[in-house]
N, C-alpha and C. Protein backbone atom coordinates (compact mmCIF):
# COMPACT_ATOMS: atom_id res chain seq x y z
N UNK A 1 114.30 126.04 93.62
CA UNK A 1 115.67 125.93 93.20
C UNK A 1 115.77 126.38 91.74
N UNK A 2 116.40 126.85 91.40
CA UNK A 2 116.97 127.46 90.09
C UNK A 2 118.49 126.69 89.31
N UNK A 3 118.19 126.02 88.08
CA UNK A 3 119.28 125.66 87.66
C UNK A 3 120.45 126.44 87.25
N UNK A 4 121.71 126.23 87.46
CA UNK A 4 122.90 127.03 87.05
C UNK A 4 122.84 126.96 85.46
N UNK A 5 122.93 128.13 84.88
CA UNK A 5 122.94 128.31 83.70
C UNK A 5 124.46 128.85 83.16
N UNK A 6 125.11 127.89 82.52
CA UNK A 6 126.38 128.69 81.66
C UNK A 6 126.47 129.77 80.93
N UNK A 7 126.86 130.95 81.40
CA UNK A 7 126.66 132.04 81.01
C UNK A 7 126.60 132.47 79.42
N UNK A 8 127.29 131.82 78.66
CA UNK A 8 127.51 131.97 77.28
C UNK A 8 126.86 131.05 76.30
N UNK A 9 126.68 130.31 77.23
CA UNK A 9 125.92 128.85 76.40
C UNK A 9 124.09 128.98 76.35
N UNK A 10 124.10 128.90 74.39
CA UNK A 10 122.94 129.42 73.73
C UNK A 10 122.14 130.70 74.71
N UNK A 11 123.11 131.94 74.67
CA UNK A 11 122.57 133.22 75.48
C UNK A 11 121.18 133.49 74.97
N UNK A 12 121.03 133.59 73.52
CA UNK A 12 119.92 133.78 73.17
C UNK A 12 118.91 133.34 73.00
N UNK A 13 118.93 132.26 73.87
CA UNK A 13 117.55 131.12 73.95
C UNK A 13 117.20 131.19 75.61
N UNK A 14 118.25 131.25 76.12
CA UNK A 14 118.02 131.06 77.68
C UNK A 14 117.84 129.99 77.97
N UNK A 15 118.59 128.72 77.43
CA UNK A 15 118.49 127.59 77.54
C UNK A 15 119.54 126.97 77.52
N UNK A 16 119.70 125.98 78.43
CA UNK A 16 121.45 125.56 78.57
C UNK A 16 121.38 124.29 78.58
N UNK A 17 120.75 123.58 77.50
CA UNK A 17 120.59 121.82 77.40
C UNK A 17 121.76 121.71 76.96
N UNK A 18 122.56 120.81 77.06
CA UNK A 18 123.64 120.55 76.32
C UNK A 18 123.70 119.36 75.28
N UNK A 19 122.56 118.67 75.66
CA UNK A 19 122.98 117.84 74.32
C UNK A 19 121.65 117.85 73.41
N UNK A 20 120.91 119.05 72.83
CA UNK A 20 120.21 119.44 72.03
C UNK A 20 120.83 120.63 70.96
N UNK A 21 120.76 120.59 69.69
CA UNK A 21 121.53 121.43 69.09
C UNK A 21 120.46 123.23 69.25
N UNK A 22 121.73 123.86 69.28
CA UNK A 22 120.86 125.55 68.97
C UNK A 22 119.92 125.46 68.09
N UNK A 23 119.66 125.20 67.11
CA UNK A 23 118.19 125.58 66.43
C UNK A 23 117.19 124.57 66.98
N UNK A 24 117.37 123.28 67.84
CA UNK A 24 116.37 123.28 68.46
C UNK A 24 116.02 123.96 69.65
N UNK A 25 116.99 124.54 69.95
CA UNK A 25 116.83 125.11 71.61
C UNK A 25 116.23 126.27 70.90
N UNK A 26 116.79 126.90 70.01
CA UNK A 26 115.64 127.97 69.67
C UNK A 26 114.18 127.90 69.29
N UNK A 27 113.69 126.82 68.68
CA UNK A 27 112.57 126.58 68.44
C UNK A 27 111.77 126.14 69.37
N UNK A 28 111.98 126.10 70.21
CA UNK A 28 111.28 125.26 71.74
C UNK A 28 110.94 126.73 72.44
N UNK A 29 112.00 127.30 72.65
CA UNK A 29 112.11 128.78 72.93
C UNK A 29 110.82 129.65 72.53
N UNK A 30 111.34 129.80 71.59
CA UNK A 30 110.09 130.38 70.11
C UNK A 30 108.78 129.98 70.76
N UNK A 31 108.57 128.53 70.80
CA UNK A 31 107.06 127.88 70.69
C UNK A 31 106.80 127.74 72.62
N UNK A 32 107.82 128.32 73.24
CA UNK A 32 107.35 128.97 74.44
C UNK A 32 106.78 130.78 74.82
N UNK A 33 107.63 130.74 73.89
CA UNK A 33 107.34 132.68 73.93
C UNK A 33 106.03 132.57 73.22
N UNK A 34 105.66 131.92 72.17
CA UNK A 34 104.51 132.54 71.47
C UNK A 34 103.01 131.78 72.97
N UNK A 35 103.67 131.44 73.46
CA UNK A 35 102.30 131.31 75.22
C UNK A 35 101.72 132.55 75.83
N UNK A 36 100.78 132.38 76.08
CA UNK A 36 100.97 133.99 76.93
C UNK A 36 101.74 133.31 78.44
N UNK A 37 101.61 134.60 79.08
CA UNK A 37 102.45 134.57 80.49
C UNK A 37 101.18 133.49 81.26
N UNK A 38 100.14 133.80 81.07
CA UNK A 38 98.91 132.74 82.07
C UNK A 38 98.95 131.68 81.64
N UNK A 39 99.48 130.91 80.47
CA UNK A 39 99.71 129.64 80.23
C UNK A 39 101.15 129.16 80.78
N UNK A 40 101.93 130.14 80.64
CA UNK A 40 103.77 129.51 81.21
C UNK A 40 103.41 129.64 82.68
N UNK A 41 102.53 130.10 83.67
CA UNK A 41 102.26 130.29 84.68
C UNK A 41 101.94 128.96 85.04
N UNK A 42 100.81 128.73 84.46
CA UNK A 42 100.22 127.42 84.75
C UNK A 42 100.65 126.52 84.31
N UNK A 43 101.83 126.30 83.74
CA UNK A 43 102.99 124.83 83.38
C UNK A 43 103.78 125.07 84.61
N UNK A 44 103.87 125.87 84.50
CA UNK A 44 105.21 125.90 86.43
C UNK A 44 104.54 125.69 87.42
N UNK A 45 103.39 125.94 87.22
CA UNK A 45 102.48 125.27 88.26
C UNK A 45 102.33 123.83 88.31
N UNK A 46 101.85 123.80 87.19
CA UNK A 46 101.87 121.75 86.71
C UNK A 46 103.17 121.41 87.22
N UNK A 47 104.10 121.75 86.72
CA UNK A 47 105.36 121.07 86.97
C UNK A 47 105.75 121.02 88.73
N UNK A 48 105.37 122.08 89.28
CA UNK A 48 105.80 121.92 91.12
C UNK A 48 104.82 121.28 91.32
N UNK A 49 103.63 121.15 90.76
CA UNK A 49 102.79 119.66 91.34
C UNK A 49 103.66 118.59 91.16
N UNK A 50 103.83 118.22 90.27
CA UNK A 50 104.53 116.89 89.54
C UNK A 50 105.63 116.54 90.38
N UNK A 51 106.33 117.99 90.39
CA UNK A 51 107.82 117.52 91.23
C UNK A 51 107.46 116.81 92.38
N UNK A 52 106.46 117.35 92.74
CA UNK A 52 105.92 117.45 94.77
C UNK A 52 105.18 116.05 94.98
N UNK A 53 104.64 115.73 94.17
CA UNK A 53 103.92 114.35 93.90
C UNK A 53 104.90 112.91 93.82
N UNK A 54 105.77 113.54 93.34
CA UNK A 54 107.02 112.38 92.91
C UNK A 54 107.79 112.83 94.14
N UNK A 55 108.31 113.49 94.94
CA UNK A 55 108.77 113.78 96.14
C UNK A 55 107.66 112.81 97.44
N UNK A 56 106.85 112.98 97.05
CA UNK A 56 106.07 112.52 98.34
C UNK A 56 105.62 110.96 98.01
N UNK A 57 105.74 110.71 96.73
CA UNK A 57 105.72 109.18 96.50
C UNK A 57 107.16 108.62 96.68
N UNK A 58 107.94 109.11 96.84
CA UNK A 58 108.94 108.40 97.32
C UNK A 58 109.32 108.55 99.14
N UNK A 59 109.09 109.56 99.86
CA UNK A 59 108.78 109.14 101.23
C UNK A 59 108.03 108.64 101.93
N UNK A 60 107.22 107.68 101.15
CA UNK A 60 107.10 106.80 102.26
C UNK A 60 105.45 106.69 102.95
N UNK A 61 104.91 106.05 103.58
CA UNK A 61 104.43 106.24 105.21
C UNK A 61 104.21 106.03 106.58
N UNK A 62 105.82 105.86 106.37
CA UNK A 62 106.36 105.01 107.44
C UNK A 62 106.62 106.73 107.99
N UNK A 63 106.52 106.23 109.30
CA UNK A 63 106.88 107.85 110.60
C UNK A 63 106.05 108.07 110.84
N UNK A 64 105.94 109.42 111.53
CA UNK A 64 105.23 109.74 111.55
C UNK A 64 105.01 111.63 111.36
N UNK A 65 103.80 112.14 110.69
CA UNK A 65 103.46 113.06 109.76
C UNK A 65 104.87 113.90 110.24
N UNK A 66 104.85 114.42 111.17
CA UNK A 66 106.04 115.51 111.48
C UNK A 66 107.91 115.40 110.45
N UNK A 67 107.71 113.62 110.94
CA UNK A 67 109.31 112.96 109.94
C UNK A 67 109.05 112.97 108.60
N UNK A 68 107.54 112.84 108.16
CA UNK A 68 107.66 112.75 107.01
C UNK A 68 107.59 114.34 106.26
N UNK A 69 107.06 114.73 106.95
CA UNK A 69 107.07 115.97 106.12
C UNK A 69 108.57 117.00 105.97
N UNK A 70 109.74 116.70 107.42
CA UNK A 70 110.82 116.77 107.68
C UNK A 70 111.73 116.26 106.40
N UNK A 71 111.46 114.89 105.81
CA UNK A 71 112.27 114.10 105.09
C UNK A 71 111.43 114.91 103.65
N UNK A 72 110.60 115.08 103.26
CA UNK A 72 110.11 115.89 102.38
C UNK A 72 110.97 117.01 101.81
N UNK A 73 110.37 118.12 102.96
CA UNK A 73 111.12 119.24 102.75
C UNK A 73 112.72 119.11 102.45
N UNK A 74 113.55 117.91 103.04
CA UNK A 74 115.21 117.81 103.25
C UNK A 74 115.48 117.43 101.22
N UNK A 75 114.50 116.37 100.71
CA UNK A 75 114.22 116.21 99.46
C UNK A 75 114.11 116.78 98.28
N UNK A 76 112.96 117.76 98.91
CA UNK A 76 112.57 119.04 97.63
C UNK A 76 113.54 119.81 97.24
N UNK A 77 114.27 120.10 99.04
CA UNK A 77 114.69 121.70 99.09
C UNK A 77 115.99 121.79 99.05
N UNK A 78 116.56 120.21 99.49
CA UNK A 78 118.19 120.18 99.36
C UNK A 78 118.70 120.91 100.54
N UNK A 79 117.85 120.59 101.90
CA UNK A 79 118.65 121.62 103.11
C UNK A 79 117.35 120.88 104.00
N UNK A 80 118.20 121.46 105.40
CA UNK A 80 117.15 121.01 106.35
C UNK A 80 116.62 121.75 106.61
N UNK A 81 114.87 121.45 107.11
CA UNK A 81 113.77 122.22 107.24
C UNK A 81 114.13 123.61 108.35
N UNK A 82 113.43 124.72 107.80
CA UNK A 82 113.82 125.81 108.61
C UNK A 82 113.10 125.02 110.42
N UNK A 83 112.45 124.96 110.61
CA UNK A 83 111.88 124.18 111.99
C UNK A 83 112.93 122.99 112.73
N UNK A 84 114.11 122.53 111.90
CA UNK A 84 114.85 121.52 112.41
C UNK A 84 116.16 122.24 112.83
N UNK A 85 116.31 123.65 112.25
CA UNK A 85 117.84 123.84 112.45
C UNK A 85 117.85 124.44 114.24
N UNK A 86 119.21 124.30 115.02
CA UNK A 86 119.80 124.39 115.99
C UNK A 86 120.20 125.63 116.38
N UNK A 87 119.72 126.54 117.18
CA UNK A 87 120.06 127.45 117.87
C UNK A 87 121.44 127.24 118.79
């Protein structure tokens, strides 16, 4: 999923916090760009662990594997699993 970004809001940071002022959004910015690409790689990586970890600690293990992984995916992805929809 991709957050909606306000088109005009801090354009030149690429960052659309709203309640952080522009020169911090720029400096966060800054002290992301100076990463290489194999380190911002591997934070988005960390982070869809994290998300996915905290997704699956909250379903449960009650069901069984098929529901849970059903109620998972409905969680993460904000839609029902491609395998559940109705022809």
């Amino acid at each position: 999923m991709v957050s909606r970004i306000e088109p005009d809001r801090y354009a030149d940071t690429g960052f659309a916090v709203k309640d952080t002022a522009p020169e911090i959004n720029a400096m966060i910015f800054a002290a992301m760009m100076r990463k290489t690409p194999q380190e911002r790689l591997l934070m988005g990586f960390d982070m869809m662990a994290t998300a996915r970890e905290m997704v699956w600690s909250g379903v449960g293990s009650q069901g069984t594997e098929a529901e849970r992984r059903s109620l998972f995916f409905r969680r993460f992805h904000g839609t029902e699993a491609p395998w559940e929809t109705k022809a």
